[in-house]
C-alpha atoms as a PDB file:
ATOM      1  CA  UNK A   1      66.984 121.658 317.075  1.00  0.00           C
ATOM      2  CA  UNK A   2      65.337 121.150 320.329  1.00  0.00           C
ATOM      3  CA  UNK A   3      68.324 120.504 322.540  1.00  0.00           C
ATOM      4  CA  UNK A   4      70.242 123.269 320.629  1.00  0.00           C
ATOM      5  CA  UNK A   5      67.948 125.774 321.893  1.00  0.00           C
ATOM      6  CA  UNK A   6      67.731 124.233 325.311  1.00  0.00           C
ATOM      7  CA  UNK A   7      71.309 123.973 325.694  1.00  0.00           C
ATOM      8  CA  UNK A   8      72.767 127.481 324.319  1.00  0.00           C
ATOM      9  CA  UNK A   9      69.604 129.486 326.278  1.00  0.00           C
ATOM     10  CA  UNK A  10      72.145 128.753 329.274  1.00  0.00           C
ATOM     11  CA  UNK A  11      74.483 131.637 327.445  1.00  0.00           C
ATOM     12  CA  UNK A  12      71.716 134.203 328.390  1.00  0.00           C
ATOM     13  CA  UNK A  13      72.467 133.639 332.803  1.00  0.00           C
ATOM     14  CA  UNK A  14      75.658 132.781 331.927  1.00  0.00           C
ATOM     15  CA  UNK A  15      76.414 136.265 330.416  1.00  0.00           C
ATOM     16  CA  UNK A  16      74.364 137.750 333.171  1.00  0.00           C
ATOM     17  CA  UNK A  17      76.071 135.965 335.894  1.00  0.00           C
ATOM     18  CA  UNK A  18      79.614 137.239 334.001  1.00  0.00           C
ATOM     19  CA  UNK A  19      78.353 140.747 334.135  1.00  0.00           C
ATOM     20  CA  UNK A  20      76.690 141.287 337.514  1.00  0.00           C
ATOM     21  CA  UNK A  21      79.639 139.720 339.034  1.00  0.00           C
ATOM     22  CA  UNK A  22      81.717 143.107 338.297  1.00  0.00           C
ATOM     23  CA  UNK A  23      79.255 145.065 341.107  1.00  0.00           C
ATOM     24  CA  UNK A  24      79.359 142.956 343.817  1.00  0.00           C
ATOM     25  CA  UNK A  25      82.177 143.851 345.842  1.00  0.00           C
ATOM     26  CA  UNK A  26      85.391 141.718 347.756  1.00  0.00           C
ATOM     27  CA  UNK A  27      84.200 140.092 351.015  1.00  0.00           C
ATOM     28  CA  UNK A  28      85.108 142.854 353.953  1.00  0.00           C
ATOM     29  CA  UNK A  29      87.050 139.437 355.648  1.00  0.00           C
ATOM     30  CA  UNK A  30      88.953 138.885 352.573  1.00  0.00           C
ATOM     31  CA  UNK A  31      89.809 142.331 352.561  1.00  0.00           C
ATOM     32  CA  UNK A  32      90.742 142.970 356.213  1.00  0.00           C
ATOM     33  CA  UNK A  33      93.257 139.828 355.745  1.00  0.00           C
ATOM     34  CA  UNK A  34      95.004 141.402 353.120  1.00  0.00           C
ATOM     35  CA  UNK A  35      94.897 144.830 355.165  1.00  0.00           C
ATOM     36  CA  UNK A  36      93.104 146.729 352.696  1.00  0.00           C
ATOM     37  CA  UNK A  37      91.019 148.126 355.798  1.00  0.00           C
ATOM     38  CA  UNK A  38      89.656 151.486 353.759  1.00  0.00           C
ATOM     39  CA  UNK A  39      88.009 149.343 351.012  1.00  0.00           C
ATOM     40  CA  UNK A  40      86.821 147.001 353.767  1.00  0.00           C
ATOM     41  CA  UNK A  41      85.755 149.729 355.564  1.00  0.00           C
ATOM     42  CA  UNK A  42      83.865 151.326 352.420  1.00  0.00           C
ATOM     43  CA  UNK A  43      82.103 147.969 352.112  1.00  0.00           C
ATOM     44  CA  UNK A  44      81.018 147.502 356.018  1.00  0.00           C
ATOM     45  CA  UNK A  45      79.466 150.664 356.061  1.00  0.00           C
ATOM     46  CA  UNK A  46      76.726 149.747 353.386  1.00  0.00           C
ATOM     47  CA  UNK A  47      76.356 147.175 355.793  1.00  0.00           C
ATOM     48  CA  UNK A  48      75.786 148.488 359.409  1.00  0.00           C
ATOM     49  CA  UNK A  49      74.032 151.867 360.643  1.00  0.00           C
ATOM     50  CA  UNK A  50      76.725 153.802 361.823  1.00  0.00           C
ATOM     51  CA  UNK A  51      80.967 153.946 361.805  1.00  0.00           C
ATOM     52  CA  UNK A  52      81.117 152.310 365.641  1.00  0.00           C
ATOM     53  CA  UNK A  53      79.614 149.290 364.517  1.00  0.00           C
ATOM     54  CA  UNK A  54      82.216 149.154 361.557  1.00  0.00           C
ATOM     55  CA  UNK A  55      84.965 150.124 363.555  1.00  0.00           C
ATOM     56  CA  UNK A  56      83.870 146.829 365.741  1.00  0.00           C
ATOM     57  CA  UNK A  57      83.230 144.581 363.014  1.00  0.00           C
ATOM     58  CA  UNK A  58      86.824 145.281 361.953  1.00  0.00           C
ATOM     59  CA  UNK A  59      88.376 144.769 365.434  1.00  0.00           C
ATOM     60  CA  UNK A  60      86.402 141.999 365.993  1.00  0.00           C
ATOM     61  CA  UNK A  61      87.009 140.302 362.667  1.00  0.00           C
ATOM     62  CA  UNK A  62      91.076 141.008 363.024  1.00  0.00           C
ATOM     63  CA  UNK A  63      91.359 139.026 366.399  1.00  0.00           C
ATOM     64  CA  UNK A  64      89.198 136.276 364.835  1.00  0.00           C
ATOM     65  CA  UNK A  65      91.571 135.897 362.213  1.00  0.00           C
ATOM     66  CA  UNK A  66      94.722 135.174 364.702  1.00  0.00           C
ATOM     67  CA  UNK A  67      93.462 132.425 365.165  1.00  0.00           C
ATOM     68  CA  UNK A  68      92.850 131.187 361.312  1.00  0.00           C
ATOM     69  CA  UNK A  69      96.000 131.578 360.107  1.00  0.00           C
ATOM     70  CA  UNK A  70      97.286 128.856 362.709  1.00  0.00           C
ATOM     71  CA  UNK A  71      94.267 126.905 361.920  1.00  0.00           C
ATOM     72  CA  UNK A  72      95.238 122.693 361.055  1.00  0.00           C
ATOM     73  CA  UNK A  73      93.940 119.682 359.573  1.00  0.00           C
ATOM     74  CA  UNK A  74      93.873 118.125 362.806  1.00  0.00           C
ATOM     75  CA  UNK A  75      91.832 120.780 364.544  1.00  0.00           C
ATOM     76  CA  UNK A  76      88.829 119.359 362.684  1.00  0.00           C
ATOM     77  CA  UNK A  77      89.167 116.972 365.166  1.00  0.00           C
ATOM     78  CA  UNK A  78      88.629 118.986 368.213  1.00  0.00           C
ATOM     79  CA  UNK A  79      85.489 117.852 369.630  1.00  0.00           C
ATOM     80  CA  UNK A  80      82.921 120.838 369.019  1.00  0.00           C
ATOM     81  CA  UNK A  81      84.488 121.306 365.548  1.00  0.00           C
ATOM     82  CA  UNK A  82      84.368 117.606 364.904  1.00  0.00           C
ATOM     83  CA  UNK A  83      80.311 118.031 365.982  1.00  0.00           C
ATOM     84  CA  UNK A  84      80.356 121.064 362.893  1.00  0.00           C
ATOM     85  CA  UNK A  85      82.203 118.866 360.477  1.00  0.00           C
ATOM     86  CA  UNK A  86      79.924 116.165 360.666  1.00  0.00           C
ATOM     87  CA  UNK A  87      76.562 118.090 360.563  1.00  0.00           C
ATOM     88  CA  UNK A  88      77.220 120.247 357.766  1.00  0.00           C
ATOM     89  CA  UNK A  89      78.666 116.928 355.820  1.00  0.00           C
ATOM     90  CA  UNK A  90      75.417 115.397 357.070  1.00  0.00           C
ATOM     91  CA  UNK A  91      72.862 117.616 356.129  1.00  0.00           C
ATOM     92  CA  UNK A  92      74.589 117.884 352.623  1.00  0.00           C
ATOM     93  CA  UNK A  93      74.588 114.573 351.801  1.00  0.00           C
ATOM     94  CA  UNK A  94      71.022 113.530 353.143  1.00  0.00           C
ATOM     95  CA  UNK A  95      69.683 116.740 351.101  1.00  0.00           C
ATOM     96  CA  UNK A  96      70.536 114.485 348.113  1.00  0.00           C
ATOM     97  CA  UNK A  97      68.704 112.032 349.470  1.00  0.00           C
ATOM     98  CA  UNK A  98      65.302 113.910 350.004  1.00  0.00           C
ATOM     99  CA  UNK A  99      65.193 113.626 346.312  1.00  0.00           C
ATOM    100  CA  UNK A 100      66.512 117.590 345.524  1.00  0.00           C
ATOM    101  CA  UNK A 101      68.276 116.620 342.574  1.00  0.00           C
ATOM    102  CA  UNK A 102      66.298 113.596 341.323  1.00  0.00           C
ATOM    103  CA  UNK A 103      63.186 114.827 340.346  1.00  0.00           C
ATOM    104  CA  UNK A 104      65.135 117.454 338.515  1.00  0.00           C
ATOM    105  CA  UNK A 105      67.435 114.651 336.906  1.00  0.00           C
ATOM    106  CA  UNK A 106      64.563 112.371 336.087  1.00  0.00           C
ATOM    107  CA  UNK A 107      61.581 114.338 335.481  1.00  0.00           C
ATOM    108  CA  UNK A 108      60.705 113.517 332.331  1.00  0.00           C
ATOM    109  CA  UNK A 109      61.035 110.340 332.935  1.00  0.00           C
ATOM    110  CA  UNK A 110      58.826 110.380 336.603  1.00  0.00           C
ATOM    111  CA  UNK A 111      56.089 112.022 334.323  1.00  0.00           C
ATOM    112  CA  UNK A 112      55.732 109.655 331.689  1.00  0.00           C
ATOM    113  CA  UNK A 113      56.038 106.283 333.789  1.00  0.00           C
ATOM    114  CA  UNK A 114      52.932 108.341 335.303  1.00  0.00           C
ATOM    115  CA  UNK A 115      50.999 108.845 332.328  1.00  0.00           C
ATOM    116  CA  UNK A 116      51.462 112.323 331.215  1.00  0.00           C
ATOM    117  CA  UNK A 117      51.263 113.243 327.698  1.00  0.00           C
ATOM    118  CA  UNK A 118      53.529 115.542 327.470  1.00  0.00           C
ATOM    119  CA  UNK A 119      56.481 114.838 329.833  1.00  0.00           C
ATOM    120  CA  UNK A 120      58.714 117.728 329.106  1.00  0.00           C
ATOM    121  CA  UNK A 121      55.859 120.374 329.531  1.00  0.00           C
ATOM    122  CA  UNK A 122      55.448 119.178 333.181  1.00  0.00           C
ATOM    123  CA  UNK A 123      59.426 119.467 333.289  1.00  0.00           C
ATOM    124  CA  UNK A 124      59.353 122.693 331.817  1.00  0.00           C
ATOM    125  CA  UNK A 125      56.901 123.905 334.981  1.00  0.00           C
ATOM    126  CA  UNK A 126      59.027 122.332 337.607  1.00  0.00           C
ATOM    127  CA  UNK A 127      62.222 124.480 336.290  1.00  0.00           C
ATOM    128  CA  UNK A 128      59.853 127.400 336.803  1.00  0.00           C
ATOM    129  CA  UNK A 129      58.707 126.937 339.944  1.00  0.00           C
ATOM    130  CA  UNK A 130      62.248 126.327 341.194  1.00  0.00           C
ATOM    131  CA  UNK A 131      63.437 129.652 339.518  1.00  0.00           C
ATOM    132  CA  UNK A 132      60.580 131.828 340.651  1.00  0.00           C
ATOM    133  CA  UNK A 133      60.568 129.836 344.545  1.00  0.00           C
ATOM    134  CA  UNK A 134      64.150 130.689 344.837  1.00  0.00           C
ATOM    135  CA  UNK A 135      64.214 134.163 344.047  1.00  0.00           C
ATOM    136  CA  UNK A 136      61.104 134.432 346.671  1.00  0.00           C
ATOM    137  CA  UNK A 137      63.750 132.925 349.197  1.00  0.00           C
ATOM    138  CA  UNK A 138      66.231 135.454 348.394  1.00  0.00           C
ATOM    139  CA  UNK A 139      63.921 137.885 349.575  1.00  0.00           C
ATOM    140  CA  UNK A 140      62.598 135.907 352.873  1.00  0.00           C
ATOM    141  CA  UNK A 141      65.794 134.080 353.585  1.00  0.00           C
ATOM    142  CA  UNK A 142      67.240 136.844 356.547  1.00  0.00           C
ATOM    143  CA  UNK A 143      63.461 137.707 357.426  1.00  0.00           C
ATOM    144  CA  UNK A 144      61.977 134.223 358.354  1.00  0.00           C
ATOM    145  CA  UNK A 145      65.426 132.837 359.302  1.00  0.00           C
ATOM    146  CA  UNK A 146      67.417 129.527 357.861  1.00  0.00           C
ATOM    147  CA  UNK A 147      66.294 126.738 360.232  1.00  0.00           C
ATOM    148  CA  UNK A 148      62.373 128.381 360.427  1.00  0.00           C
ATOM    149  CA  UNK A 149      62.485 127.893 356.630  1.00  0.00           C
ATOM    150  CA  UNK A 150      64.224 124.251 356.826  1.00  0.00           C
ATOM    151  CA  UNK A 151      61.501 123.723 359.203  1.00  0.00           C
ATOM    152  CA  UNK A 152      58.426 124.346 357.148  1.00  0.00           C
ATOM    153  CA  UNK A 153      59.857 123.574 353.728  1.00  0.00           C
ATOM    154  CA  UNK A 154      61.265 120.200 354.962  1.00  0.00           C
ATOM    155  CA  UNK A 155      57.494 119.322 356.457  1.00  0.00           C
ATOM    156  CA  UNK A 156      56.105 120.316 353.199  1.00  0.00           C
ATOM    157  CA  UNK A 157      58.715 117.956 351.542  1.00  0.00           C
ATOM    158  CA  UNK A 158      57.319 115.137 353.604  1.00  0.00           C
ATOM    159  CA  UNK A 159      53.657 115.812 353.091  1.00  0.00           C
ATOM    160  CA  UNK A 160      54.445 116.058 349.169  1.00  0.00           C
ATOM    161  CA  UNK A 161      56.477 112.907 348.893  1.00  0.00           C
ATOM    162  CA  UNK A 162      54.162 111.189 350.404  1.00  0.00           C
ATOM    163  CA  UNK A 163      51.645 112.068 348.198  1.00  0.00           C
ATOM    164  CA  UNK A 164      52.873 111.302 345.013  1.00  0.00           C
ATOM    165  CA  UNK A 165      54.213 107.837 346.716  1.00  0.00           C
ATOM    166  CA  UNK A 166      50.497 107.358 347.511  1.00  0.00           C
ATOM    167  CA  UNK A 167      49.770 108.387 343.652  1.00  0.00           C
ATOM    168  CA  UNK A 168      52.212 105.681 342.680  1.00  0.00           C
ATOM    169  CA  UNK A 169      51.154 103.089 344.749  1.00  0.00           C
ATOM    170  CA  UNK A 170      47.172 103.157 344.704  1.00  0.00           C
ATOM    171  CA  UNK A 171      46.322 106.022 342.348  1.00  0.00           C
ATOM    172  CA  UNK A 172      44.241 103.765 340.212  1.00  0.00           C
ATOM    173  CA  UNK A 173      42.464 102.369 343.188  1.00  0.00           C
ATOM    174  CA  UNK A 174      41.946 105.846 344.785  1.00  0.00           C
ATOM    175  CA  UNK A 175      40.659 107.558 341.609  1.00  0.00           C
ATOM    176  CA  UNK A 176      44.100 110.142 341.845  1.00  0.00           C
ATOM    177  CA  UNK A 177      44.275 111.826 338.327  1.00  0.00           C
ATOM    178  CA  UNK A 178      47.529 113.260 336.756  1.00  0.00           C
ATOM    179  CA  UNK A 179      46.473 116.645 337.917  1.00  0.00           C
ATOM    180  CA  UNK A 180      46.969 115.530 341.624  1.00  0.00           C
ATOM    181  CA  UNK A 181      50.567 114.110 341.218  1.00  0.00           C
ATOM    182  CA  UNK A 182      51.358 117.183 339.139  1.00  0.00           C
ATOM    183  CA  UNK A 183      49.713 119.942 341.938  1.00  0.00           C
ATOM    184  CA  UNK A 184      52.113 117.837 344.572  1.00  0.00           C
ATOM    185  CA  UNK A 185      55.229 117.425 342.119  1.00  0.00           C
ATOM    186  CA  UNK A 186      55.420 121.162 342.081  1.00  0.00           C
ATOM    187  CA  UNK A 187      54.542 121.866 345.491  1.00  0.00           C
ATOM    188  CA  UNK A 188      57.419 119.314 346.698  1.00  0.00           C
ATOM    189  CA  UNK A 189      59.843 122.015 344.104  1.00  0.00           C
ATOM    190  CA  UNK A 190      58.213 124.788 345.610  1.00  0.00           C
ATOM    191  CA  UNK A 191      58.801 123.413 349.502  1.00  0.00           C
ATOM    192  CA  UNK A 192      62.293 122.281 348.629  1.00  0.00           C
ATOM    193  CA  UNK A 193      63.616 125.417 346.357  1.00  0.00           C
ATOM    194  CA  UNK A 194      62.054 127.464 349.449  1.00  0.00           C
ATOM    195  CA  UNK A 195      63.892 125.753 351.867  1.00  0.00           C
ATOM    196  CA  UNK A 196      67.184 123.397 351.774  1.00  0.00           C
ATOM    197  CA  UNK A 197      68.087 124.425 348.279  1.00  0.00           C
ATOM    198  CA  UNK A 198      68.537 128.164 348.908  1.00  0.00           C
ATOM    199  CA  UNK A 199      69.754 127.505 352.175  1.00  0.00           C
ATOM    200  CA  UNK A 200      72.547 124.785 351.932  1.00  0.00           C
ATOM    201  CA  UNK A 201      75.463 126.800 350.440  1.00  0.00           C
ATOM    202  CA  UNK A 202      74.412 129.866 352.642  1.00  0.00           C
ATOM    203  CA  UNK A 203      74.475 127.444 356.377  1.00  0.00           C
ATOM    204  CA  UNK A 204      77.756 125.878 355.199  1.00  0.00           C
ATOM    205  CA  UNK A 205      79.513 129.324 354.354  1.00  0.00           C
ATOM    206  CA  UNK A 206      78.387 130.651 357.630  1.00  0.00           C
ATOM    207  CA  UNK A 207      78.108 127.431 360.148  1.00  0.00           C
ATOM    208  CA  UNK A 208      81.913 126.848 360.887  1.00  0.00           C
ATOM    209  CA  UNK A 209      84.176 128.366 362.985  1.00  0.00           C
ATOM    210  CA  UNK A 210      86.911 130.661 361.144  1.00  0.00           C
ATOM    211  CA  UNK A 211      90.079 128.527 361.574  1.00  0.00           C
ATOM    212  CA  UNK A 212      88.476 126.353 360.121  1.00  0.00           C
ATOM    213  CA  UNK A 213      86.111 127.306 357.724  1.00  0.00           C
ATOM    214  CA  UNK A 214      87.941 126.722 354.528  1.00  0.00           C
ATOM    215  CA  UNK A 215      89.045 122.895 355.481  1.00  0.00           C
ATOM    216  CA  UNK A 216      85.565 122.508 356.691  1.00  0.00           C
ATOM    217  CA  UNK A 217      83.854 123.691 354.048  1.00  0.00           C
ATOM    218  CA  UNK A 218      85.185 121.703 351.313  1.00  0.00           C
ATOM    219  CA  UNK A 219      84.733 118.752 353.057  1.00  0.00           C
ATOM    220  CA  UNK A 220      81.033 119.597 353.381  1.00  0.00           C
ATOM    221  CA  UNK A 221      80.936 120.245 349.489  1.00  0.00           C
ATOM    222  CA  UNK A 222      82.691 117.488 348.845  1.00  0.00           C
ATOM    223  CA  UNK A 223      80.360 115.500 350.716  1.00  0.00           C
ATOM    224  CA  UNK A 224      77.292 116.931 348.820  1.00  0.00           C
ATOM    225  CA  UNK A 225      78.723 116.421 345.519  1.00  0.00           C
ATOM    226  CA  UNK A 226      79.479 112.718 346.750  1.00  0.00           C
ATOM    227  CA  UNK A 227      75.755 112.747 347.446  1.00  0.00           C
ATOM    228  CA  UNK A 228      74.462 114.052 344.088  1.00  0.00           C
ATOM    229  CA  UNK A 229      76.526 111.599 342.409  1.00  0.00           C
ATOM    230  CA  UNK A 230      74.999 108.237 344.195  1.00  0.00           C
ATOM    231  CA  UNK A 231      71.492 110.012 343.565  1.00  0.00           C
ATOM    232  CA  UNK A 232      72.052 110.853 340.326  1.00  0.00           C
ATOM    233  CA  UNK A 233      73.171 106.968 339.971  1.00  0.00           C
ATOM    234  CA  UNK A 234      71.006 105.170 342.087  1.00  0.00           C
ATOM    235  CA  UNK A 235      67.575 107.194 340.916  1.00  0.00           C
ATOM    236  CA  UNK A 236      67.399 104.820 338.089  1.00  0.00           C
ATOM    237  CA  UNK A 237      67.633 101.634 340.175  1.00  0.00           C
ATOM    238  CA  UNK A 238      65.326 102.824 342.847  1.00  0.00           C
ATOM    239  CA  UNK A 239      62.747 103.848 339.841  1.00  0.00           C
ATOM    240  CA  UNK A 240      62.825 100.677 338.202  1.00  0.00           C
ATOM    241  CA  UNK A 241      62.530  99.077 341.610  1.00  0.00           C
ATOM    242  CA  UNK A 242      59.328 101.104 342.831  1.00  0.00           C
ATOM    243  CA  UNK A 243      58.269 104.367 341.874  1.00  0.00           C
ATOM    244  CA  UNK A 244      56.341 104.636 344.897  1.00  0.00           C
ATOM    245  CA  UNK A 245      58.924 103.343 346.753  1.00  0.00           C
ATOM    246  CA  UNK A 246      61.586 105.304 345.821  1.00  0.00           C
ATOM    247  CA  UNK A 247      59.408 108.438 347.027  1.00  0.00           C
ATOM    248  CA  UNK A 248      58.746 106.843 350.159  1.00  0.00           C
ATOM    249  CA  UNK A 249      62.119 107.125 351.324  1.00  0.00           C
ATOM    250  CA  UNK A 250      63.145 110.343 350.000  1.00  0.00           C
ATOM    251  CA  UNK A 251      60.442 111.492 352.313  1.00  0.00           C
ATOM    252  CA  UNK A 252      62.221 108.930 355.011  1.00  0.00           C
ATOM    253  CA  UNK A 253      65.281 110.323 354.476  1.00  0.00           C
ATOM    254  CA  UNK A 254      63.842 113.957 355.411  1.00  0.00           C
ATOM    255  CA  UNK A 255      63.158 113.320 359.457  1.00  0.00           C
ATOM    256  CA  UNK A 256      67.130 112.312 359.933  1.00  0.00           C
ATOM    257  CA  UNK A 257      68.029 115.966 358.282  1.00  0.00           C
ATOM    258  CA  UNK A 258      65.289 117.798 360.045  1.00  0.00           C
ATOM    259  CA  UNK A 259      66.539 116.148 363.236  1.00  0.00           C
ATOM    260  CA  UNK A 260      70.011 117.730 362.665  1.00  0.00           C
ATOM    261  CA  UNK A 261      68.852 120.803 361.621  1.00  0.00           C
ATOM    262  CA  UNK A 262      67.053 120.955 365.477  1.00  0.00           C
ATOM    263  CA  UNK A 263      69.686 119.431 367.325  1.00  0.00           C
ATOM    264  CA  UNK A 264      72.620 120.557 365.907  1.00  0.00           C
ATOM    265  CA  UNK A 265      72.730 123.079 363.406  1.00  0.00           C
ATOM    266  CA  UNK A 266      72.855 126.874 364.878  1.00  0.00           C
ATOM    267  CA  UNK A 267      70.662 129.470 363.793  1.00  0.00           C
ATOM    268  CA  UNK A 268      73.062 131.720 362.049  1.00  0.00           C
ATOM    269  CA  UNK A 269      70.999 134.703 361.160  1.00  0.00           C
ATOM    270  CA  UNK A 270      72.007 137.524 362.244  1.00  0.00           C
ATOM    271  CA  UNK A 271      74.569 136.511 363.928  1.00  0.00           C
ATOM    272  CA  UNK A 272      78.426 137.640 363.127  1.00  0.00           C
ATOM    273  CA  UNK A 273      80.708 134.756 362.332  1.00  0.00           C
ATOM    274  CA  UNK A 274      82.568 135.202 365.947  1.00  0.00           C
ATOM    275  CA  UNK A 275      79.339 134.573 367.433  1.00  0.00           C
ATOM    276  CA  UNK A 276      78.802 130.898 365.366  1.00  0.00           C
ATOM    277  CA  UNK A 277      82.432 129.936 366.303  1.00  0.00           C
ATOM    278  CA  UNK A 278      81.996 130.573 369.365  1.00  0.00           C
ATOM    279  CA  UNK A 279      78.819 128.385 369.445  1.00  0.00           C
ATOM    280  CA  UNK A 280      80.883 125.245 367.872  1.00  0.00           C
ATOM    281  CA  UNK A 281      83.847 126.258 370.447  1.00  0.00           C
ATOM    282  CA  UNK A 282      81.379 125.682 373.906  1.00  0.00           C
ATOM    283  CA  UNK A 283      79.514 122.798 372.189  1.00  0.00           C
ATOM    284  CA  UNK A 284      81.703 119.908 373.424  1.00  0.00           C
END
């Protein structure tokens, strides 16, 4: 009866999801490419302050887009695009690997190897957190900017890993009750939900250069769902191997992406999507 209820509560945001999607309107690109300029126009202006930035936005976007319909396979391979393709693929994968989706996998299982009574409770909290931490970010996501927010939520992804490795490893020795894994558990959901998870899909939608952005894109997904899989798989293994161990290097794997993120990745806020290609297009 349990899983029943867990598993049809999804029809409750599923129905929302179905019924909020009928007041968000077309993307203003999609509808300047199939020259429905009024309703694009209709939709820019809830966007920007007054009709000359519209009017610009639309010019703007229209000679962007001469160059994406002649857009190619084999311009991935241009060398500042090539640069793009390989970030974004990057930072998807080695997201996985920070442990995003395997404490959400394995939870229940990562709380009772550590003791806890009541496993799913603790499981129960960490869905919360996520939900409530990522509707936070929806709020700060354009205010703080994407790569301030990878910056601090990563570092707080390190200093939590860390410490429930340490709980792991020499919790008995150190005196570390459940209470201190649990306080970090959460705070590595909060630090993570905050940061790469509600930032990923945006930085990939935004980071590539229009005649592009569809062949580039996909590839980055498809990367990231490539990563959940061998996470998903090779949890168990790394689990049975070392608990503390296996925390250790999802906190490893975190200075590689935050090393990207610096190097690499543009910050896209607030800036149009001509302005990011034309980063990617001088970066060679």
């Amino acid at each position: 009866e349990a899983w029943r209820g867990m598993l049809g509560s999804g029809i409750i945001p599923a129905f929302i999801y179905f019924t909020v999607i009928f007041f968000i309107p077309e993307s203003p690109k999609w509808l300047i490419i199939k020259g429905k300029l009024a309703k694009a126009n209709t939709v820019l202006q809830k966007i920007y302050a007054t009709d000359e930035e519209v009017k610009n936005e639309i010019e703007t976007t229209q000679e962007s887009l001469n160059g994406e319909t002649k857009g190619a396979w084999s311009d991935l391979l241009k060398p500042g695009i090539l640069i793009a393709v390989l970030a974004g693929s990057a930072i998807a994968i080695l997201g996985q690997f920070m442990g995003v989706n395997a404490v959400l996998y394995y939870g229940p299982k990562i709380f009772a190897d550590a003791g806890f009574e009541n496993p799913m409770f603790s499981t129960v909290l960490v869905g919360v957190v996520n939900m409530v931490t990522t509707i936070l970010a929806v709020f700060i996501i354009d205010r703080v900017g994407r790569k301030q927010l990878i910056y601090w939520g990563v570092s707080g992804m390190i200093i939590c890993l860390v410490a429930i490795g340490t709980y792991f490893a020499w919790g008995t020795q150190l005196g570390l009750g459940n209470g201190f894994m649990l306080t970090f558990f959460l705070a590595y959901v909060f630090c993570c939900a905050i940061s790469i998870s509600a930032i990923v899909f945006v930085l990939l939608s935004e980071m590539y250069p229009n005649s592009v952005r569809g062949r580039a894109t996909s590839i980055a997904g498809f990367a990231l769902w490539i990563g959940t899989y061998l996470i998903g798989q090779l949890t168990p293994v790394l689990l049975g191997w070392s608990q503390a161990g296996t925390f250790f290097i999802f906190a490893a794997m975190c200075i590689p992406y935050m090393l990207i993120m610096w190097k690499v990745i543009p910050e896209t806020t607030g800036k149009t999507l001509e302005e990011i290609e034309a980063y990617w297009n001088n970066k060679k």
